[in-house]
C-alpha atoms as a PDB file:
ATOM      1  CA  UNK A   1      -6.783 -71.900 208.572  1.00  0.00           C
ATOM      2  CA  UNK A   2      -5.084 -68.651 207.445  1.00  0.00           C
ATOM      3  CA  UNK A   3      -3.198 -71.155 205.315  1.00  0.00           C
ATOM      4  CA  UNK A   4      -5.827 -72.320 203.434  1.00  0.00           C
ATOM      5  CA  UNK A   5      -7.341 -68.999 202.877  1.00  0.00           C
ATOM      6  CA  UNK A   6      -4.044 -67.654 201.577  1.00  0.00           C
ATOM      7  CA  UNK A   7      -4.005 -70.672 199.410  1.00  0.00           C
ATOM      8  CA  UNK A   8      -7.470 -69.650 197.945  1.00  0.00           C
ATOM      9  CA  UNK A   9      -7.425 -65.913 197.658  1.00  0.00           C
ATOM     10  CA  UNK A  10      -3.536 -67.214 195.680  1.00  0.00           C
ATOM     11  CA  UNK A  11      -5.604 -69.845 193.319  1.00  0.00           C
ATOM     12  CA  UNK A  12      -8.280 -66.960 192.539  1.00  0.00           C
ATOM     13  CA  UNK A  13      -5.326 -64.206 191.403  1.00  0.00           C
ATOM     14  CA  UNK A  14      -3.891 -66.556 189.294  1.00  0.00           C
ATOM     15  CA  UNK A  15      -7.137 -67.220 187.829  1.00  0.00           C
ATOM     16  CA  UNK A  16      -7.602 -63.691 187.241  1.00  0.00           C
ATOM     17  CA  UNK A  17      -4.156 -63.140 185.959  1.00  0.00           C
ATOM     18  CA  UNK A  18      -4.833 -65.939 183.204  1.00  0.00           C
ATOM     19  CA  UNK A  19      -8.244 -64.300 182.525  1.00  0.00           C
ATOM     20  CA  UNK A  20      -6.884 -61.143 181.851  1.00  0.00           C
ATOM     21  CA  UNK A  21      -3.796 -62.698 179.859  1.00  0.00           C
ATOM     22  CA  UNK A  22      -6.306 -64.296 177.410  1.00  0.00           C
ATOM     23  CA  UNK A  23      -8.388 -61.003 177.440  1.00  0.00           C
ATOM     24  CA  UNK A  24      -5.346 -59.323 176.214  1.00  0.00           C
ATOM     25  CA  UNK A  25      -4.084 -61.954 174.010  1.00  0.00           C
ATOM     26  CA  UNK A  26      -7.632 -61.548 172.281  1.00  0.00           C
ATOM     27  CA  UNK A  27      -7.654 -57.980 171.997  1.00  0.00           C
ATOM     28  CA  UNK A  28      -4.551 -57.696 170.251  1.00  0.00           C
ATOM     29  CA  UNK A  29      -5.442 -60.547 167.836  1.00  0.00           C
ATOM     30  CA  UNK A  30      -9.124 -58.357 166.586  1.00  0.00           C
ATOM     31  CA  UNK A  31      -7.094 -55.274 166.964  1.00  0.00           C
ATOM     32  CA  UNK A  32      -4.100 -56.566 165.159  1.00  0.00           C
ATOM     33  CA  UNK A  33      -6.349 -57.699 162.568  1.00  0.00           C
ATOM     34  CA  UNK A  34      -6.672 -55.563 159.133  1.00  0.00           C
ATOM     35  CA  UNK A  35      -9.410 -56.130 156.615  1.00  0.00           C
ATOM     36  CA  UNK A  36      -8.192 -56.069 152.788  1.00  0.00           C
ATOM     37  CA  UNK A  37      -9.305 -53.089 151.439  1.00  0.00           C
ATOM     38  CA  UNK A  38     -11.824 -52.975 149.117  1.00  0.00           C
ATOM     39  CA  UNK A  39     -10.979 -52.632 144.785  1.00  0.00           C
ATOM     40  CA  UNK A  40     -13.453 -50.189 143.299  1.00  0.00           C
ATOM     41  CA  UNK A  41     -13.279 -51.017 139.347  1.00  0.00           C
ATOM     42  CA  UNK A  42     -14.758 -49.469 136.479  1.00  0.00           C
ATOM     43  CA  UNK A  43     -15.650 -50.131 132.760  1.00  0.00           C
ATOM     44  CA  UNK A  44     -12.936 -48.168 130.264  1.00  0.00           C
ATOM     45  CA  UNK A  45     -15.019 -46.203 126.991  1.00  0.00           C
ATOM     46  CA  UNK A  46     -13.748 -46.259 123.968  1.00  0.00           C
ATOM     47  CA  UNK A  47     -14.320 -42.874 121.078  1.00  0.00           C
ATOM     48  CA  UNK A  48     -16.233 -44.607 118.718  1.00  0.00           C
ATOM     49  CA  UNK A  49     -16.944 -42.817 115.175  1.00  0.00           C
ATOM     50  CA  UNK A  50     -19.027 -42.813 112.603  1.00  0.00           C
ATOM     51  CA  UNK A  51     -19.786 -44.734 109.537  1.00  0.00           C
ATOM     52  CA  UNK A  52     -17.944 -42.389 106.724  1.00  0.00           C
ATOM     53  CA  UNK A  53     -21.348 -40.500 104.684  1.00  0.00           C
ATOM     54  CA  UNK A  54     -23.474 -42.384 107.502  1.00  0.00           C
ATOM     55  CA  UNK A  55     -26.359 -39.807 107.558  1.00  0.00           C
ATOM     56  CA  UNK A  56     -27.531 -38.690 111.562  1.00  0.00           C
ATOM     57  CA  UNK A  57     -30.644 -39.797 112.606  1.00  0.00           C
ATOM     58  CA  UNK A  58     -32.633 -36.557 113.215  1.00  0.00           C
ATOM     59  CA  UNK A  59     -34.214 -36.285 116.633  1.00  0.00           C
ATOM     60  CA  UNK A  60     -33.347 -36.407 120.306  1.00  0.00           C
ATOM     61  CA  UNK A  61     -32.596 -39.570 121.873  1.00  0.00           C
ATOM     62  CA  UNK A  62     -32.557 -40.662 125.172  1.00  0.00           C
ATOM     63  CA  UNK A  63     -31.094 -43.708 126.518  1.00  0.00           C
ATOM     64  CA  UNK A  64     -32.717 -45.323 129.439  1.00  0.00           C
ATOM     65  CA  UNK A  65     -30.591 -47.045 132.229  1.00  0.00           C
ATOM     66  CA  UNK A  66     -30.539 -50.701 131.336  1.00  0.00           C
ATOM     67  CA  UNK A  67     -32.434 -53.379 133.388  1.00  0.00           C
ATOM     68  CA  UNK A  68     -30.625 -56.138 135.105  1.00  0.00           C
ATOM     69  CA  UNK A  69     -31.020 -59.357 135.822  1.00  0.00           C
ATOM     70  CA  UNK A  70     -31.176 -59.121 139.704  1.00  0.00           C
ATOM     71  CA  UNK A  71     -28.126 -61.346 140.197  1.00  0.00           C
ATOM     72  CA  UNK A  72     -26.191 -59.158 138.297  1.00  0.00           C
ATOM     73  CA  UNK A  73     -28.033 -55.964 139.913  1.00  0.00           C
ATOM     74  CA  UNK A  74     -25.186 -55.832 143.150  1.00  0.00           C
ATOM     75  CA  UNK A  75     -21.941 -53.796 143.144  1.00  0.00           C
ATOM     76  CA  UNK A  76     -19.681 -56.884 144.063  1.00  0.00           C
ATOM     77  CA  UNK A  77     -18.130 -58.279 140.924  1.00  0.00           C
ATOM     78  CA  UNK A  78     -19.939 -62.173 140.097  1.00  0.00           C
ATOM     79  CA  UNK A  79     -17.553 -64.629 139.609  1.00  0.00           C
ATOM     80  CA  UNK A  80     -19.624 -68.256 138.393  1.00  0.00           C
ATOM     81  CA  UNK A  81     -18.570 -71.752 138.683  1.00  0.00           C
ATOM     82  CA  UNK A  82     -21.204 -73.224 136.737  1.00  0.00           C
ATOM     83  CA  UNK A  83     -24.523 -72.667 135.620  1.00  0.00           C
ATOM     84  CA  UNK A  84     -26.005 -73.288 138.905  1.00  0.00           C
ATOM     85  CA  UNK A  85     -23.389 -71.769 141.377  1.00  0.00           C
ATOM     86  CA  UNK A  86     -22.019 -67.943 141.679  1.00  0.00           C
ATOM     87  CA  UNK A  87     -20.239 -65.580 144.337  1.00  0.00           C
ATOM     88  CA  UNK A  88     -20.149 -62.601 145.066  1.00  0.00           C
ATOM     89  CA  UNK A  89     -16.612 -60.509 145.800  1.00  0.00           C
ATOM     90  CA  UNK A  90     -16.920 -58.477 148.631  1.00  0.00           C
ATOM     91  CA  UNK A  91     -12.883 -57.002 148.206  1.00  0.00           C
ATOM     92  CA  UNK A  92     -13.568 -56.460 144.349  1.00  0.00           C
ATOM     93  CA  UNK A  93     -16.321 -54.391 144.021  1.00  0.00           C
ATOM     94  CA  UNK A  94     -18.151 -52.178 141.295  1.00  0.00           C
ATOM     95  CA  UNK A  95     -17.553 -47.989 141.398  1.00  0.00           C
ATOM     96  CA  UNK A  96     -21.132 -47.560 139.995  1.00  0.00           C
ATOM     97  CA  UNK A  97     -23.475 -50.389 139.374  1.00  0.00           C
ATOM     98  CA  UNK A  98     -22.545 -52.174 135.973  1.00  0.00           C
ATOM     99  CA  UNK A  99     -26.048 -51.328 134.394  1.00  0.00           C
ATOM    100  CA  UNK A 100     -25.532 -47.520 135.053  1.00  0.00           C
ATOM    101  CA  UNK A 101     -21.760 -48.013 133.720  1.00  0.00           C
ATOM    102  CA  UNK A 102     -23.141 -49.658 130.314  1.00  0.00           C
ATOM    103  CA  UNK A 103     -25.951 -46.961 129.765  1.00  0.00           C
ATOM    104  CA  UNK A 104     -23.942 -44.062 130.474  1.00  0.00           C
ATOM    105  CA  UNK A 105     -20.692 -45.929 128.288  1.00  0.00           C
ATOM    106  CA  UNK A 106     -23.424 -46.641 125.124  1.00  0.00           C
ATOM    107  CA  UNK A 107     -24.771 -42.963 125.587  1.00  0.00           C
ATOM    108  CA  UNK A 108     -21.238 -41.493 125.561  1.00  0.00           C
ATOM    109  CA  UNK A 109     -20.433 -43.379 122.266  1.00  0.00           C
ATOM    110  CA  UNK A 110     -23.936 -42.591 120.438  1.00  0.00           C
ATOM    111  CA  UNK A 111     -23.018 -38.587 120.920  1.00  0.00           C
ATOM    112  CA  UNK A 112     -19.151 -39.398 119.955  1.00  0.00           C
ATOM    113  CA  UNK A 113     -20.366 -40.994 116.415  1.00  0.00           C
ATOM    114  CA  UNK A 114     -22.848 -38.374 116.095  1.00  0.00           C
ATOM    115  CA  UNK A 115     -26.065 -41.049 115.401  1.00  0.00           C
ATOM    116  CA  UNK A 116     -28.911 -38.959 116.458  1.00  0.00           C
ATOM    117  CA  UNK A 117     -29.184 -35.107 116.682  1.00  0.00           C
ATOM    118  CA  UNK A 118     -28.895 -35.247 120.492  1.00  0.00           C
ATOM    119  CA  UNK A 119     -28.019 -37.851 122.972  1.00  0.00           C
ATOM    120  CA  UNK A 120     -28.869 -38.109 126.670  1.00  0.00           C
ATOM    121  CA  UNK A 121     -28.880 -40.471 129.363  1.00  0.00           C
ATOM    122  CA  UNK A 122     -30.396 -38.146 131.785  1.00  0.00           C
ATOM    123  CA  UNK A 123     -33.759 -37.095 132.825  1.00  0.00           C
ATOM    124  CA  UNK A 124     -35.047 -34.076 131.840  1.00  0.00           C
ATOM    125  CA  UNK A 125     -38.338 -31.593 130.208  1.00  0.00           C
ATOM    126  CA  UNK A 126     -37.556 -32.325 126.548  1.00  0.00           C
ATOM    127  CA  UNK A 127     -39.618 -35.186 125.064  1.00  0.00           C
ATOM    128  CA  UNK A 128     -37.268 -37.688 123.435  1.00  0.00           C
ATOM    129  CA  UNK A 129     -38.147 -38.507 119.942  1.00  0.00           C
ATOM    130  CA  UNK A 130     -36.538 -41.856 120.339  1.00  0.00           C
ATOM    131  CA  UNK A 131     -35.781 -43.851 123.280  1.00  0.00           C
ATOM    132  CA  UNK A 132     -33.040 -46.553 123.381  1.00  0.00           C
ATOM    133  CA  UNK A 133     -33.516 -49.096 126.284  1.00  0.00           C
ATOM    134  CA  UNK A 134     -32.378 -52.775 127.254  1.00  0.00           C
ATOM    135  CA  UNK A 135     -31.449 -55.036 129.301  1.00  0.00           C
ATOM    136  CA  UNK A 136     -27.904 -56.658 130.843  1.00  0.00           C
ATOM    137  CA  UNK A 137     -28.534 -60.217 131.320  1.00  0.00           C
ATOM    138  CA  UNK A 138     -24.729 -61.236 132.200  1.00  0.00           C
ATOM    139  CA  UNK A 139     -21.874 -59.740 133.508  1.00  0.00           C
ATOM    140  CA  UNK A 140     -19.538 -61.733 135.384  1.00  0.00           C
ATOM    141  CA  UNK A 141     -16.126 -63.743 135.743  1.00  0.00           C
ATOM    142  CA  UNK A 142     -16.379 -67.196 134.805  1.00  0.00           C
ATOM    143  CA  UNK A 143     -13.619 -69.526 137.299  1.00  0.00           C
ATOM    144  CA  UNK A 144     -13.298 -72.911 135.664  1.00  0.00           C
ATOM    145  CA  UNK A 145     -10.433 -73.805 138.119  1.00  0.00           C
ATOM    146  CA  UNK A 146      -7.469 -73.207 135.601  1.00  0.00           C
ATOM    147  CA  UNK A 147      -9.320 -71.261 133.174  1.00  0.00           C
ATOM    148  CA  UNK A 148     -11.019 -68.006 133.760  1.00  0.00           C
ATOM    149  CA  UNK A 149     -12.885 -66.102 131.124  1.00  0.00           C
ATOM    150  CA  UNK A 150     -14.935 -62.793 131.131  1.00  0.00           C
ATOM    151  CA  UNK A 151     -18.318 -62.494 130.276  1.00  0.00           C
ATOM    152  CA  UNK A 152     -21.030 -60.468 128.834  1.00  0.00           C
ATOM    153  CA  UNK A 153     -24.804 -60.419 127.764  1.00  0.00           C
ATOM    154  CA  UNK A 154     -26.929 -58.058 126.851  1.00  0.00           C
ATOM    155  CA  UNK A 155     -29.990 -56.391 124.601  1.00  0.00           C
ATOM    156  CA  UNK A 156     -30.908 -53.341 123.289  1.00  0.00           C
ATOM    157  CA  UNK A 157     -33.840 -51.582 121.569  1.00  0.00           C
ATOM    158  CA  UNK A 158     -34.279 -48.545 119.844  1.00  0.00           C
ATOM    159  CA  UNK A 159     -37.935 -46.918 120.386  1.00  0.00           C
ATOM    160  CA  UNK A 160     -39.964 -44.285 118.056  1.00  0.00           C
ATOM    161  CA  UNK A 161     -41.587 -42.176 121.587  1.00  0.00           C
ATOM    162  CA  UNK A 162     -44.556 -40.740 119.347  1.00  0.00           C
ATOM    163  CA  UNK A 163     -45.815 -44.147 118.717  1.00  0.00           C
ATOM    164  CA  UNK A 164     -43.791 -46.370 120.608  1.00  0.00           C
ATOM    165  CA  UNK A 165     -43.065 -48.655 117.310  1.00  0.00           C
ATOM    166  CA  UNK A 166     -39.634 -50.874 117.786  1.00  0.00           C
ATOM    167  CA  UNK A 167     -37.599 -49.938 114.972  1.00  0.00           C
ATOM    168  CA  UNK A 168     -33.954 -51.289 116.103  1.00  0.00           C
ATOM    169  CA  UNK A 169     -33.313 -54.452 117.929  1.00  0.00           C
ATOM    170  CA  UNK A 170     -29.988 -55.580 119.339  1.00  0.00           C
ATOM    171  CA  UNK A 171     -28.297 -58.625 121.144  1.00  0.00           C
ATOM    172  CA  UNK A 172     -24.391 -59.360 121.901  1.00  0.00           C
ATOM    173  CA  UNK A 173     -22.908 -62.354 124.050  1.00  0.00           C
ATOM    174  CA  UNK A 174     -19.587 -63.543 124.658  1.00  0.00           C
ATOM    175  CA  UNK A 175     -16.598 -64.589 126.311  1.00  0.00           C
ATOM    176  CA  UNK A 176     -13.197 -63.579 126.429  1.00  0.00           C
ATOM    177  CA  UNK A 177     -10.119 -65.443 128.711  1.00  0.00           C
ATOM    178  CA  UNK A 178      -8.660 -63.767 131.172  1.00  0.00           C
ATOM    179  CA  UNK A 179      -5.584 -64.188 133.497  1.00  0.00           C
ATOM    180  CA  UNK A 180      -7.336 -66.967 136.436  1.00  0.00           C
ATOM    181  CA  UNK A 181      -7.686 -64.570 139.555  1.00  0.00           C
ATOM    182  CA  UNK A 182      -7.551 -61.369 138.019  1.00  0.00           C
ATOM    183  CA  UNK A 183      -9.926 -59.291 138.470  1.00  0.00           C
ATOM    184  CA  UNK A 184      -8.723 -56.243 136.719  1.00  0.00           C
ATOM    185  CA  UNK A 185      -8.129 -58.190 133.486  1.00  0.00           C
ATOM    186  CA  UNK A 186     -11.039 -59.274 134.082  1.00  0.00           C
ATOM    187  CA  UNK A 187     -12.718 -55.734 133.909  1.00  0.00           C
ATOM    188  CA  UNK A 188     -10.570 -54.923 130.931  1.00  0.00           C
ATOM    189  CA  UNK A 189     -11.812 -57.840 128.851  1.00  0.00           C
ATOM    190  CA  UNK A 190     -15.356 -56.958 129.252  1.00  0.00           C
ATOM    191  CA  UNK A 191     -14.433 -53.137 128.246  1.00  0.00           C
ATOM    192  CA  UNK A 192     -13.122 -54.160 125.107  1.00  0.00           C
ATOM    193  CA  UNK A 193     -16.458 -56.230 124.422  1.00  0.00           C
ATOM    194  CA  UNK A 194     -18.655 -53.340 125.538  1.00  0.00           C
ATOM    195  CA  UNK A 195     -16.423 -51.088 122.362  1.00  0.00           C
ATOM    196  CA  UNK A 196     -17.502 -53.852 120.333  1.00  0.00           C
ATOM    197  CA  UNK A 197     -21.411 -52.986 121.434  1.00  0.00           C
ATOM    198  CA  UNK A 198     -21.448 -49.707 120.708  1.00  0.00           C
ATOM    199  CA  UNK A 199     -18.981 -50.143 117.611  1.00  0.00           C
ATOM    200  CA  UNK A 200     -21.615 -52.742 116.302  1.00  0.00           C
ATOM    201  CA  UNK A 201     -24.270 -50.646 117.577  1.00  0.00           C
ATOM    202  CA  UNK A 202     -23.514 -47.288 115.751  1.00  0.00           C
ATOM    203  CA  UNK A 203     -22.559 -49.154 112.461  1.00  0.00           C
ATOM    204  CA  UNK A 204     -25.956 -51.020 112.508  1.00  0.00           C
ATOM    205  CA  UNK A 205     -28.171 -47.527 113.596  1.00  0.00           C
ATOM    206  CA  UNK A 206     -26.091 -45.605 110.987  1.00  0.00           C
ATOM    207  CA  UNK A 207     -27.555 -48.076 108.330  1.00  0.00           C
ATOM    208  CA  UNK A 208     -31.199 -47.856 110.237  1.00  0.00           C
ATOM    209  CA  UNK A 209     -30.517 -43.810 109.117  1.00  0.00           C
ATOM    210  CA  UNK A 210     -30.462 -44.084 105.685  1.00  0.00           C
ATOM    211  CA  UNK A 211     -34.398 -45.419 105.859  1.00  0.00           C
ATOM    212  CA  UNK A 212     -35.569 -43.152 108.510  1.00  0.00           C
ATOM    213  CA  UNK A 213     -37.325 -40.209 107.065  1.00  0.00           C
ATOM    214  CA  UNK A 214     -34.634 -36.758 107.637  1.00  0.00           C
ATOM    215  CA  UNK A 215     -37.241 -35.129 109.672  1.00  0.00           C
ATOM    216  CA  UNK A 216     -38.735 -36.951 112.323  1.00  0.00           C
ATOM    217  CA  UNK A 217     -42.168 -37.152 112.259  1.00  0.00           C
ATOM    218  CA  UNK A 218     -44.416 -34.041 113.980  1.00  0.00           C
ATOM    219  CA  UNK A 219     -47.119 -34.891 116.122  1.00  0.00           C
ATOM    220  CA  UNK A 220     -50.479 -33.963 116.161  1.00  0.00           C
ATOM    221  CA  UNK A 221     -51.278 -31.631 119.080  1.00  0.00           C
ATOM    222  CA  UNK A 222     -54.599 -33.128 120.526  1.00  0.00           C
ATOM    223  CA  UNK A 223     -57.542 -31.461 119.632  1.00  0.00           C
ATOM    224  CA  UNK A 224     -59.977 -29.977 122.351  1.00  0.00           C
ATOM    225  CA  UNK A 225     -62.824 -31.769 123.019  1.00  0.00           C
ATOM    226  CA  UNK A 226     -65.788 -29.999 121.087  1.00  0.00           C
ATOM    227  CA  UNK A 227     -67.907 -28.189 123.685  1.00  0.00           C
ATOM    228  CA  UNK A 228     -71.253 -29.944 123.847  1.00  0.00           C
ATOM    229  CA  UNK A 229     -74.704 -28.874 122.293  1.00  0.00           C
ATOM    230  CA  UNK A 230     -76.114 -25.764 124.137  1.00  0.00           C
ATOM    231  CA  UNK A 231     -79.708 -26.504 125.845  1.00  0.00           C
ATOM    232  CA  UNK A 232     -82.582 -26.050 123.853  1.00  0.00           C
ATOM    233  CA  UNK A 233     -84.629 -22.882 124.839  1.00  0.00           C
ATOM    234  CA  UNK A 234     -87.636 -23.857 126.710  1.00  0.00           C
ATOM    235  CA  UNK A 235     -91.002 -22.959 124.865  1.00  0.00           C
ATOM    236  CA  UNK A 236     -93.295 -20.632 126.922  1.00  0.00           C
ATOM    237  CA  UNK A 237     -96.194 -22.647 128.186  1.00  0.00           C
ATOM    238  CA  UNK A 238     -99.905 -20.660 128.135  1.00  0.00           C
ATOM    239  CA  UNK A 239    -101.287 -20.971 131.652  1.00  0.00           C
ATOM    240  CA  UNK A 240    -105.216 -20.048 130.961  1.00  0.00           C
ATOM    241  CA  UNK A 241    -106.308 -17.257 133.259  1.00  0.00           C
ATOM    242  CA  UNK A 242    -108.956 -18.065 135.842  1.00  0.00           C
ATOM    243  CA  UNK A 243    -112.061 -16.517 135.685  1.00  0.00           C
ATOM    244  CA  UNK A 244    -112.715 -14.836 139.181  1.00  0.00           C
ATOM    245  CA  UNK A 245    -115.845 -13.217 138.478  1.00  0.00           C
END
């Protein structure tokens, strides 16, 4: 009998001993394990001048952060397969959202060329006398298995504030190859098509200039509502005196 319980109390430590072996074995494989760190990338600006005798465009002029397209509206980089099928990176990722990084790079090159008076992409207590908004419909890597390319959409609109007429209106697309896999030639590609934006941009708004009146136009200030018509003064009314006698 002592046997047999030796026998037992010998299957159950080797038990253990292989539990503990595989426990071990496991926690040195998650341990072991090291995530790929993560590749913040950014969009490269490029000085940008003006037209030669391009007149500037008097006023202040702030530009709005672009809206996106909410696929494109992530900080992992897109890569597409086809018109129906995209990923996201999770290693390659954006430093600042690519609709922030296109506003703030189209800003930078409207004050570099001098267009308007004053340029700002920022928020702030001077009314803008022109706004310049749009929209970034694409901006992505396309993989078509041995043949990548880089690729970029988007729209922009220049805004009078006082009366909110359009008075410029903007649109780019295209596609440039890129090394299949990489991601920072990737980024580089669509750099050099953002200088051709705001290249194409400023040479289009310098020729917008030359129509534009040299001062912008003042605005009314509203006038105050006229006061309204005083009461009329109430006529006396004769109340006959009673006769007490």
């Amino acid at each position: 009998m002592s046997k047999t319980i030796r026998s037992a109390r010998g299957a159950r430590g080797l038990g253990m001993t292989v539990l503990l072996a595989a426990h071990v074995a496991g926690s040195t494989g998650c341990f072991g394990a090291r995530s790929l760190p993560k590749t913040h990338l950014e969009l490269h600006g490029e000085y940008v001048s003006r037209p030669e005798n391009a007149p500037t465009i008097s006023g202040f002029c702030r530009v709005e952060g672009l809206s996106a397209e909410s696929a494109y509206d992530k900080f992992q980089v897109v890569v597409r397969r086809s018109p129906y099928e995209l990923s996201y990176s999770d290693r390659h990722v954006w430093a600042v959202k690519p609709s922030q990084q296109v506003s703030e790079k189209v800003a930078r090159a409207l004050a570099d060329a001098k267009v308007f008076s004053s340029v700002s992409n920022e928020l702030g207590d001077q009314r803008p006398t022109y706004t310049l908004a749009g929209q970034l419909q694409s901006i992505e890597l396309y993989d078509s298995g041995d043949v990548w390319f880089a690729h970029l959409s988007l729209s922009l609109r220049l805004v009078r504030f006082a009366d909110g007429q359009r008075l410029w209106r903007f649109s780019y697309e295209h596609r440039k190859p890129i090394e299949p896999g990489n991601f920072g030639h990737g980024v580089r590609a669509l750099s050099e098509m953002l200088a051709e934006v705001n290249t194409m941009a400023v040479k289009e708004l310098a020729e917008l200039a030359q129509t534009l009146p040299s001062e912008p136009p003042k605005e009314e200030p509203d006038m105050p509502d006229e006061p309204p018509p005083a009461p009329k003064a109430q006529e006396p009314v004769d109340i006959p005196e009673k006769n007490l006698d």
